[in-house]
C-alpha atoms as a PDB file:
ATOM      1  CA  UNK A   1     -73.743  38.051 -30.857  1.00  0.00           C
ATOM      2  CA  UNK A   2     -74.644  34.713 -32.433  1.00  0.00           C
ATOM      3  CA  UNK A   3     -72.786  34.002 -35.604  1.00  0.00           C
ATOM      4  CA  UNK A   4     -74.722  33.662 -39.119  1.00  0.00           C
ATOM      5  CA  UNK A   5     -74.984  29.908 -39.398  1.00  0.00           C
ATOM      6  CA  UNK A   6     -72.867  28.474 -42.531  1.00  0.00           C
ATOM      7  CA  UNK A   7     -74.778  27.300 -45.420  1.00  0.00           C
ATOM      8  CA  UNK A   8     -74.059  23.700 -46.218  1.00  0.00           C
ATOM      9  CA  UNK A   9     -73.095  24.115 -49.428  1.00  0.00           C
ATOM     10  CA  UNK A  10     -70.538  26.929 -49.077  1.00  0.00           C
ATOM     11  CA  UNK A  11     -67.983  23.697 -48.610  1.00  0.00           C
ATOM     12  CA  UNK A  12     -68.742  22.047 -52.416  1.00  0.00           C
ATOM     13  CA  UNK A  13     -68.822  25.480 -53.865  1.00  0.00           C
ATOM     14  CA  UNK A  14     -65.642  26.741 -53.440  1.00  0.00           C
ATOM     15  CA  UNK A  15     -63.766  23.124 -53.200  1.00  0.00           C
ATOM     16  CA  UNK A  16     -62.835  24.087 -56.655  1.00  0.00           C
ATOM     17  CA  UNK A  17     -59.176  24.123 -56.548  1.00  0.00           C
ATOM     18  CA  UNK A  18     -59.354  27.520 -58.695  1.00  0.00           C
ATOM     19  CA  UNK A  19     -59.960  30.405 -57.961  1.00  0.00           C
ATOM     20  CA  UNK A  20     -63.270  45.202 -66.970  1.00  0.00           C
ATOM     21  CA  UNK A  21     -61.794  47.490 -67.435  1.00  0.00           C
ATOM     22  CA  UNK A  22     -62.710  50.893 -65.320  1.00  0.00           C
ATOM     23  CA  UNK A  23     -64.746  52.683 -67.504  1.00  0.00           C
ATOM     24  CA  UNK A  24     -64.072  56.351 -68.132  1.00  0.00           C
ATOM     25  CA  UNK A  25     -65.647  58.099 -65.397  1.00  0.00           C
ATOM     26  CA  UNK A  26     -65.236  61.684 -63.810  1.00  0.00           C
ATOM     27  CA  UNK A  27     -61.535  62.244 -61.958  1.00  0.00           C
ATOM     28  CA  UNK A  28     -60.958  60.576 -58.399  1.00  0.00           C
ATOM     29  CA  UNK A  29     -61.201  62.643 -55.962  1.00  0.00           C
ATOM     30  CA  UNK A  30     -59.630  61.247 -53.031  1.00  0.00           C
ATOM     31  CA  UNK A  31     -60.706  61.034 -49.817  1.00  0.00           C
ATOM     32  CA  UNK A  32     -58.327  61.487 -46.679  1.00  0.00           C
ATOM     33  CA  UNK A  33     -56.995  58.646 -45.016  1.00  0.00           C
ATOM     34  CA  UNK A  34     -60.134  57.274 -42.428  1.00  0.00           C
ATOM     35  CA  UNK A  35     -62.921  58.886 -44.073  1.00  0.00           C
ATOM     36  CA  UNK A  36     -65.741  57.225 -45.804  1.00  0.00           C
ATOM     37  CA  UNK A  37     -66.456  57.608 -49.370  1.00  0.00           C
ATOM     38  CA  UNK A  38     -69.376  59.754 -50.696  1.00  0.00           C
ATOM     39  CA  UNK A  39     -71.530  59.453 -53.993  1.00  0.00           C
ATOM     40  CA  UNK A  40     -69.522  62.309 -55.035  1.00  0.00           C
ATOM     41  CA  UNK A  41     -66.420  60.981 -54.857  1.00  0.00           C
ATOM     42  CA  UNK A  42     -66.940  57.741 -56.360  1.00  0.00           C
ATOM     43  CA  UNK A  43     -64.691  57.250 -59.490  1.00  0.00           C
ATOM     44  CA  UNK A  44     -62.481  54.804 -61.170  1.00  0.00           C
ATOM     45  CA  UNK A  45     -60.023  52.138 -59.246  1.00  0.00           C
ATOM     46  CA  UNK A  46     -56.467  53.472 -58.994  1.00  0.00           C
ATOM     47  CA  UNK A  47     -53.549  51.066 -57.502  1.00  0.00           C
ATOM     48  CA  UNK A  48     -53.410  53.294 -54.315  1.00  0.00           C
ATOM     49  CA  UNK A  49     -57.602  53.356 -53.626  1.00  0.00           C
ATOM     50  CA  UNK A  50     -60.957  52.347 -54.864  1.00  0.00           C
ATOM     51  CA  UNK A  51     -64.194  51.998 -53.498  1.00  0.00           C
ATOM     52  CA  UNK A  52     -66.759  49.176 -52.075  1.00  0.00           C
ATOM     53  CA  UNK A  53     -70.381  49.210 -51.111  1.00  0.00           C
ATOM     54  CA  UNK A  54     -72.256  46.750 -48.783  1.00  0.00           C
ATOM     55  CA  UNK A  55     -75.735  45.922 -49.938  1.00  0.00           C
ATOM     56  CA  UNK A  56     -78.476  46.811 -47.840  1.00  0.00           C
ATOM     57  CA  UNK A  57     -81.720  45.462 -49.447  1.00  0.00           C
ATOM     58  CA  UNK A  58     -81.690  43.313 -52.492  1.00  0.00           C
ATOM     59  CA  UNK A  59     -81.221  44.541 -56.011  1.00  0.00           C
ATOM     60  CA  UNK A  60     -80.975  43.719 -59.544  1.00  0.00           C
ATOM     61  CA  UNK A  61     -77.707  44.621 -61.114  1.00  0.00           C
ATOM     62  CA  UNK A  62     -78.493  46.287 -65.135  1.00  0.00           C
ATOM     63  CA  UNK A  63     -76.810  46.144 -67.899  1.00  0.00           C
ATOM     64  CA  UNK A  64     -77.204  50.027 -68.421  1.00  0.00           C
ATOM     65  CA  UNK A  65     -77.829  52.812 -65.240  1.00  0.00           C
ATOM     66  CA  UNK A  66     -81.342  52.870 -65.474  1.00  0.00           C
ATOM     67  CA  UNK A  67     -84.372  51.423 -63.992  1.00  0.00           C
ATOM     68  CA  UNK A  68     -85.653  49.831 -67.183  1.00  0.00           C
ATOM     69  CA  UNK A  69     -81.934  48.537 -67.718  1.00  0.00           C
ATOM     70  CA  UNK A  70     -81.835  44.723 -68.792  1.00  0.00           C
ATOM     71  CA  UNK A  71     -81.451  42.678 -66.014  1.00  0.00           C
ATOM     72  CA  UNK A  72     -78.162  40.456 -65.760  1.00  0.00           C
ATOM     73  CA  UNK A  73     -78.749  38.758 -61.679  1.00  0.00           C
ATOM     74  CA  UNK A  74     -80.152  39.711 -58.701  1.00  0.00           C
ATOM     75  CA  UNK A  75     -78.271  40.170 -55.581  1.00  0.00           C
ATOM     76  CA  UNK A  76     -78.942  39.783 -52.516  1.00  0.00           C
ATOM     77  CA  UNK A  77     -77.567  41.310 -48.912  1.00  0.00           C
ATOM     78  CA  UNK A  78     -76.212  38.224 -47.353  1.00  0.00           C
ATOM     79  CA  UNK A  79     -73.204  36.702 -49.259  1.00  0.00           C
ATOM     80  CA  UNK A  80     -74.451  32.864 -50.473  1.00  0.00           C
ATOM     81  CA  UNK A  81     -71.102  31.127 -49.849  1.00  0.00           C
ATOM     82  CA  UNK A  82     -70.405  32.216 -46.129  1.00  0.00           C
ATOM     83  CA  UNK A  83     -73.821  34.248 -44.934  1.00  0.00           C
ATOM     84  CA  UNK A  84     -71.575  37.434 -44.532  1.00  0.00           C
ATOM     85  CA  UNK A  85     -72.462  40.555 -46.014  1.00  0.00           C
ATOM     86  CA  UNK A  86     -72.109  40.885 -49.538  1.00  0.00           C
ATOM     87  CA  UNK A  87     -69.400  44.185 -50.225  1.00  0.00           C
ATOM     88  CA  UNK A  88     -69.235  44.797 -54.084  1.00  0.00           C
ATOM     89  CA  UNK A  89     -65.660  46.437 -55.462  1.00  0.00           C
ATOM     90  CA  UNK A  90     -67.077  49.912 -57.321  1.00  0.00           C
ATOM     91  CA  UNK A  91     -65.699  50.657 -60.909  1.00  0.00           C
ATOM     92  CA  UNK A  92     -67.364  53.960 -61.965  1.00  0.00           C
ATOM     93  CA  UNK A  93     -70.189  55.768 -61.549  1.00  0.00           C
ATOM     94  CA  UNK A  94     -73.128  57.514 -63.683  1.00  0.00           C
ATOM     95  CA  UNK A  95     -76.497  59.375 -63.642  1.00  0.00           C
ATOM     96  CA  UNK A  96     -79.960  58.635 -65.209  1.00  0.00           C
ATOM     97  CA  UNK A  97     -82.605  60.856 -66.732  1.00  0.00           C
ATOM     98  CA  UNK A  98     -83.870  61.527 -63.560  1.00  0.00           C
ATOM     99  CA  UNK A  99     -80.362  62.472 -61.419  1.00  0.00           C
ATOM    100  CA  UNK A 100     -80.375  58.957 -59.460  1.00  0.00           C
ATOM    101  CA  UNK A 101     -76.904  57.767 -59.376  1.00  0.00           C
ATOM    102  CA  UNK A 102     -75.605  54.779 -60.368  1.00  0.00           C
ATOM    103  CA  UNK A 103     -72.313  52.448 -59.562  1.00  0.00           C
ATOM    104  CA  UNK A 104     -71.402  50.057 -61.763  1.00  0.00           C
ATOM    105  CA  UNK A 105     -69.892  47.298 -59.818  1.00  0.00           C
ATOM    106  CA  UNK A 106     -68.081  43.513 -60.175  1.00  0.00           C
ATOM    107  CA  UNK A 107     -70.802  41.036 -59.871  1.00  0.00           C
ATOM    108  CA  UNK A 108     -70.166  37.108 -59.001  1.00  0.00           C
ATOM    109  CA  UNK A 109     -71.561  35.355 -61.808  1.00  0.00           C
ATOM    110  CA  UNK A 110     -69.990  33.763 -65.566  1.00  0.00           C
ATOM    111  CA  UNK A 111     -68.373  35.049 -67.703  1.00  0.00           C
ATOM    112  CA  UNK A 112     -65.434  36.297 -65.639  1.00  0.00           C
ATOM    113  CA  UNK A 113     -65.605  39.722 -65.661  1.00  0.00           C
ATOM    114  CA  UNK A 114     -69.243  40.500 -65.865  1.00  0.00           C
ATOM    115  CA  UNK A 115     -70.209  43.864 -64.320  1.00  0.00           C
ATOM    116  CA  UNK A 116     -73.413  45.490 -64.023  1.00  0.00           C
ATOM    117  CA  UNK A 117     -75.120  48.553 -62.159  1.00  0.00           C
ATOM    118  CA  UNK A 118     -76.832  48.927 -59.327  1.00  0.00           C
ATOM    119  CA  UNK A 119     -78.401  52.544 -57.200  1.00  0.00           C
ATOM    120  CA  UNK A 120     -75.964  53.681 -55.021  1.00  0.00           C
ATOM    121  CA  UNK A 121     -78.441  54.126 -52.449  1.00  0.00           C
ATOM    122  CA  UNK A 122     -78.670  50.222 -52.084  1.00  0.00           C
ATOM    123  CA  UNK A 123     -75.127  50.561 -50.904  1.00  0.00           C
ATOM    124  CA  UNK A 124     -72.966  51.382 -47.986  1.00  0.00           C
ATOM    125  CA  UNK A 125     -69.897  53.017 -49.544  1.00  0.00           C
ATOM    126  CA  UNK A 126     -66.280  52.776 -48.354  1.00  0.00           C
ATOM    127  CA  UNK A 127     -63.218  53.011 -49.617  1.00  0.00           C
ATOM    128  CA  UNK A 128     -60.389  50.678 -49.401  1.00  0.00           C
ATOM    129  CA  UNK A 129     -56.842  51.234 -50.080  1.00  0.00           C
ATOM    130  CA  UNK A 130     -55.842  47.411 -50.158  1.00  0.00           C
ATOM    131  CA  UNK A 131     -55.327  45.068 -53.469  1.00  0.00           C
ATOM    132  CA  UNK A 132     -53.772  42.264 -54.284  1.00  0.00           C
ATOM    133  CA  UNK A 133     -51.869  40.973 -57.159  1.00  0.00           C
ATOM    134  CA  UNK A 134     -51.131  37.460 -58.483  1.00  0.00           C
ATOM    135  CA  UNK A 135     -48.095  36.860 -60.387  1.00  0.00           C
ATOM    136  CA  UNK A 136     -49.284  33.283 -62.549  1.00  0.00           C
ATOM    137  CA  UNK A 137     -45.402  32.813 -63.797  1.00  0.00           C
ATOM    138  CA  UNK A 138     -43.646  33.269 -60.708  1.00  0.00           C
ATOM    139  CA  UNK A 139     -46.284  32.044 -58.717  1.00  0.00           C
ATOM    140  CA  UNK A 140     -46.441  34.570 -55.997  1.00  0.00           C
ATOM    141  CA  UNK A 141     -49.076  36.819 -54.167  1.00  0.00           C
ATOM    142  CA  UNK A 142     -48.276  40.310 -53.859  1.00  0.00           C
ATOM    143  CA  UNK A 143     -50.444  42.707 -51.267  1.00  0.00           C
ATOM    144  CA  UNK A 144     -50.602  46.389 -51.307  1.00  0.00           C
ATOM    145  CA  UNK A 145     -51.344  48.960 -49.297  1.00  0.00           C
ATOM    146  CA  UNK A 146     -51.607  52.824 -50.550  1.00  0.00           C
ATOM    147  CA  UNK A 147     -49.540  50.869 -53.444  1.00  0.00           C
ATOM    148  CA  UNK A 148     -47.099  49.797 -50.925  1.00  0.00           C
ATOM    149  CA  UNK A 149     -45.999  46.231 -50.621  1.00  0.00           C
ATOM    150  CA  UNK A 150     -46.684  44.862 -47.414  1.00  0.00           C
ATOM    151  CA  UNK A 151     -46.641  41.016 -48.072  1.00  0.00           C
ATOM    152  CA  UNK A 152     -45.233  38.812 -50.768  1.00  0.00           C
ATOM    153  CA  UNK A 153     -45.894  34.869 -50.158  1.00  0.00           C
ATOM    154  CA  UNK A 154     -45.340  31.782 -52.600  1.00  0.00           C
ATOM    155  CA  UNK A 155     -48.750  29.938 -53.882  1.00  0.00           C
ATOM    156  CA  UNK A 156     -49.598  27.431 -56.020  1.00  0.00           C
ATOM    157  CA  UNK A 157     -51.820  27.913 -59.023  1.00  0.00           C
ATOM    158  CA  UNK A 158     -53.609  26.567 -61.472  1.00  0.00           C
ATOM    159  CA  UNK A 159     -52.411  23.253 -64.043  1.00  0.00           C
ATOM    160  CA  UNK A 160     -51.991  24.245 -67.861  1.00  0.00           C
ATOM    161  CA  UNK A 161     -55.304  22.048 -68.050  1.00  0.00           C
ATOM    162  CA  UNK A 162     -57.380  23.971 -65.596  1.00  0.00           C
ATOM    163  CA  UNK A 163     -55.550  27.139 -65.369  1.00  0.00           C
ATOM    164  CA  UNK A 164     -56.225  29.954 -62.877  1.00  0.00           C
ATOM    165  CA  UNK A 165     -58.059  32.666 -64.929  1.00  0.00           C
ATOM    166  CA  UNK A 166     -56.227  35.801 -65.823  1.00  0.00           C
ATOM    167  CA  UNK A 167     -58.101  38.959 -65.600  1.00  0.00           C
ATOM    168  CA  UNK A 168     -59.365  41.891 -62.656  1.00  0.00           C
ATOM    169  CA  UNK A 169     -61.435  40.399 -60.215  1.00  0.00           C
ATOM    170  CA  UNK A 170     -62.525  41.371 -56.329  1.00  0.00           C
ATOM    171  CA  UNK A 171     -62.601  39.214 -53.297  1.00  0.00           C
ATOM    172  CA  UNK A 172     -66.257  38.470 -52.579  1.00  0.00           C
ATOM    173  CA  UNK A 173     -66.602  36.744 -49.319  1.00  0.00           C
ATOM    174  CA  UNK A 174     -64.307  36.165 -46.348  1.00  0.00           C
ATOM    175  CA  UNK A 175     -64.563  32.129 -44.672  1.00  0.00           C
ATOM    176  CA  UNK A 176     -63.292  31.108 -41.505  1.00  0.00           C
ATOM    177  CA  UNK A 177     -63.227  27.535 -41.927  1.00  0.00           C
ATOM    178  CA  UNK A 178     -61.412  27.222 -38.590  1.00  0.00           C
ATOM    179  CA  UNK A 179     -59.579  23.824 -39.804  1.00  0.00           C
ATOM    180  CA  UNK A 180     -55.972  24.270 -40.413  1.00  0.00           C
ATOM    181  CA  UNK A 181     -55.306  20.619 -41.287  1.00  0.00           C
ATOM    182  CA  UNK A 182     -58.405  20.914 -43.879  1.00  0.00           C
ATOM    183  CA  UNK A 183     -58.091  20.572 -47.781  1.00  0.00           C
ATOM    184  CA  UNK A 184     -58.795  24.008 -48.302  1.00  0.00           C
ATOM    185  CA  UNK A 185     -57.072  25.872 -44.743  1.00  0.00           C
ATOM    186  CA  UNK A 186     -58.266  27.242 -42.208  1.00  0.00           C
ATOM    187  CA  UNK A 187     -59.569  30.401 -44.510  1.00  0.00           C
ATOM    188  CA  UNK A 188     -61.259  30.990 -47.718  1.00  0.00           C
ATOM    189  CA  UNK A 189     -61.416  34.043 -49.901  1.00  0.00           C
ATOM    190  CA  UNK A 190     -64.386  33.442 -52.341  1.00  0.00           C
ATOM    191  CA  UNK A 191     -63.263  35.422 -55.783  1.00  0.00           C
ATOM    192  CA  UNK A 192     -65.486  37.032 -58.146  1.00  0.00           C
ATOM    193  CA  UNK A 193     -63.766  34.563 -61.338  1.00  0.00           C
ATOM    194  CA  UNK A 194     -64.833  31.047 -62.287  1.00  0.00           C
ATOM    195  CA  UNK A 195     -63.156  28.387 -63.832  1.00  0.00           C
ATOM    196  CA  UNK A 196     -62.766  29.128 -67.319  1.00  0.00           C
ATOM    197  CA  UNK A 197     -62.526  24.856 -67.846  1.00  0.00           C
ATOM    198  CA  UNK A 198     -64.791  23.797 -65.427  1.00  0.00           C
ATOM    199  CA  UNK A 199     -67.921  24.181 -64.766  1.00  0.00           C
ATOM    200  CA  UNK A 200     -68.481  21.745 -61.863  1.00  0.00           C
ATOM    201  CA  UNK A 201     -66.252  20.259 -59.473  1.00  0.00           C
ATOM    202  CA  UNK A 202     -67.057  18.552 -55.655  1.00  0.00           C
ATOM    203  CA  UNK A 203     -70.535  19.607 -56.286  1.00  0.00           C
ATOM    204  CA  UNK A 204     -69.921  23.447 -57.070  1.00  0.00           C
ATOM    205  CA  UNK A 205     -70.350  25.633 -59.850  1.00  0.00           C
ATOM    206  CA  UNK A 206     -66.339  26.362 -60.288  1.00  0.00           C
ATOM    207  CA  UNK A 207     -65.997  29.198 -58.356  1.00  0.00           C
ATOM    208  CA  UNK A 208     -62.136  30.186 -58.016  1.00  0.00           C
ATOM    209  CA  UNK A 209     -60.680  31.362 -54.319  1.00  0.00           C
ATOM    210  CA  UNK A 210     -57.898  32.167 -52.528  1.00  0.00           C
ATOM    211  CA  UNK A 211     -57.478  29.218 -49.558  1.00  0.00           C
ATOM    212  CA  UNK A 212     -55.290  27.706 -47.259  1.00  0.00           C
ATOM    213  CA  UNK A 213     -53.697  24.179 -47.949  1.00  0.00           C
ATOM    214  CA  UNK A 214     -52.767  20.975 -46.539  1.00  0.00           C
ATOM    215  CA  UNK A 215     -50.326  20.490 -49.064  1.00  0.00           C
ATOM    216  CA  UNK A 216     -47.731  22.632 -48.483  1.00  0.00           C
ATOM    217  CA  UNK A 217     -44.874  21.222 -50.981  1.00  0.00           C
ATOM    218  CA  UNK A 218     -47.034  22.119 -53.504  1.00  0.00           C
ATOM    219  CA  UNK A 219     -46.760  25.879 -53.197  1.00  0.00           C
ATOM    220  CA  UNK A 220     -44.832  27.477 -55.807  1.00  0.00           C
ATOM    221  CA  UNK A 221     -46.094  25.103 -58.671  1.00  0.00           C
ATOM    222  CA  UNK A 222     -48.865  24.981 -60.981  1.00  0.00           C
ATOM    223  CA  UNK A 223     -51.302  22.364 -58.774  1.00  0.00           C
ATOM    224  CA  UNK A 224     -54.413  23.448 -58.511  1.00  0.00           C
ATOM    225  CA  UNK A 225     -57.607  23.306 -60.568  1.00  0.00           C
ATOM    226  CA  UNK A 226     -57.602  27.040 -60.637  1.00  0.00           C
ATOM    227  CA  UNK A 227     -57.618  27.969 -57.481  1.00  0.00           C
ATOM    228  CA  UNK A 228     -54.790  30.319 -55.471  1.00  0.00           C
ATOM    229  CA  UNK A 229     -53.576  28.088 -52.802  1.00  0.00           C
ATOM    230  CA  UNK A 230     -51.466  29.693 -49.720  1.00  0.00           C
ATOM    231  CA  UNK A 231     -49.599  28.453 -47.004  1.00  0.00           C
ATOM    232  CA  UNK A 232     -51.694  28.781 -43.827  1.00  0.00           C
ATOM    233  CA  UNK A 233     -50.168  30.955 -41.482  1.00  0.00           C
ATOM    234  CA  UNK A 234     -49.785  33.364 -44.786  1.00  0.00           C
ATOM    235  CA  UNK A 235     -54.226  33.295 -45.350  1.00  0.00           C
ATOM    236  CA  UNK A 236     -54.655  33.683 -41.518  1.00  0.00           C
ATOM    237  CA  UNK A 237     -51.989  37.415 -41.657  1.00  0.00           C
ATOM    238  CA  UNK A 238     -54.424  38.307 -44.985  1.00  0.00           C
ATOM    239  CA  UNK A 239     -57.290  37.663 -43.032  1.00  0.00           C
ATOM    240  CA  UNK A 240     -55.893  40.112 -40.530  1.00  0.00           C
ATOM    241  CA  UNK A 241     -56.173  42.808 -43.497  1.00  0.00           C
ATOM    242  CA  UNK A 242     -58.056  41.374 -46.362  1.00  0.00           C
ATOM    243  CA  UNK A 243     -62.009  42.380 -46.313  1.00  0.00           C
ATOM    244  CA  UNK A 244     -64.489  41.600 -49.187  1.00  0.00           C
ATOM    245  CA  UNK A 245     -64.112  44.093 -51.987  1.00  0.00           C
ATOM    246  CA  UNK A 246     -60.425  44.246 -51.999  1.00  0.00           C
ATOM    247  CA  UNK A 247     -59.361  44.309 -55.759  1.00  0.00           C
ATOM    248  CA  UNK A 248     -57.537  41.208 -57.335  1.00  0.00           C
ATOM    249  CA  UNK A 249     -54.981  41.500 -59.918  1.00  0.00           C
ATOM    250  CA  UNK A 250     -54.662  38.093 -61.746  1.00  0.00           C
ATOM    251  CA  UNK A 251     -51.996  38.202 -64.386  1.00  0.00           C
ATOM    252  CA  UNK A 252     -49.549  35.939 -66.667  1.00  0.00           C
END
């Protein structure tokens, strides 16, 4: 099966060295370990699960769940940076006038921490039981699984000028660059957070990621223009286990 062929400007748009709160919902219900997640169960992120949809047709995300709901950005099935599929992390869920249900999900656009909804029945839900935290004073990367620690790795992060934005965010894309000895690694994790400094840099809009580096003495320090910068063998292991949608933890 041929590969989606990488748009050209993926590169300049996340060459940014940088990288709301669940709303009150129903109660989880959980759903066993291997099973898919229904409309039903849909509720707020905990630290052990939450859920993810992949778009299916294209959509405009509202600020309110219902069709006449103003409009904050259109999204579209194929993920702009990387031509992936575009998975969206799930924060709550609701019902309109006429019983269509509604997810309100983390969308990819300024500011950081925008969310909007969408029908669930553009999505393909899941659930994941992965998330990640980032520890900006110690500088380390923390992964769970089922709220279990299975990997804790040394990064560099953002400079007191450009800092690394603080805040919940979700991993929106997954890039095999396939270039270990590249600037940004051999694999880049698109976030859902932008530069709170920048708004341009290499020819991108400041969009903040997790990536390799070719600068490995720099991990451990404040380096970056925002971005979360790991050492290369530790991106390729996430990419063995990281998928769009996984939850990301950014704190002081």
């Amino acid at each position: 099966m041929r590969r989606p062929r990488r748009p050209a400007a993926w590169t300049a748009a996340v060459a940014l060295t940088v990288l709301a709160v669940p709303a009150a919902g129903h109660a989880v219900q959980e759903p066993p370990a291997g099973a898919a997640a229904t409309p039903d169960a849909l509720g707020r992120p905990t630290k052990a699960i939450s859920w993810v949809g992949r778009l299916v047709a294209p959509v405009t995300a509202r600020r309110a769940p219902r069709m006449n709901g103003r409009a904050m950005t259109v999204l579209q099935p194929v993920a702009p940076l990387g031509g992936g599929a575009t998975v969206l992390q799930i924060t709550a869920r609701a019902s309109d006038g006429a019983g269509r249900v509604w997810v309100r999900v983390r969308l990819p656009i300024r500011p950081n921490g925008s969310q909007g909804w969408v029908p669930v029945d553009v999505l393909r839900l899941n659930v994941t039981r992965l998330r990640i935290r980032i520890d900006l004073s110690d500088r380390r990367l923390t992964l769970y699984r089922n709220n279990r620690r299975v990997m804790r790795v040394k990064v560099a992060v953002g400079t007191p000028e450009n800092p690394t934005p603080q805040g919940h965010f979700a991993v929106a894309e997954l890039i095999r660059t396939r270039t270990r000895g590249a600037f940004l690694g051999p694999i880049v994790f698109p976030l859902m957070a932008f530069s709170e400094t920048l708004n341009e840099y290499a020819g991108g809009n400041g969009r903040v990621a997790m990536h390799g580096t070719n600068a490995p003495e720099l991990l451990g320090t404040r380096a970056s223009h925002g971005c979360i910068r790991i050492r290369n063998s530790d991106v390729v292991r996430m990419a063995r286990i990281v998928r769009p949608g996984t939850p990301v933890d950014i704190v002081p």
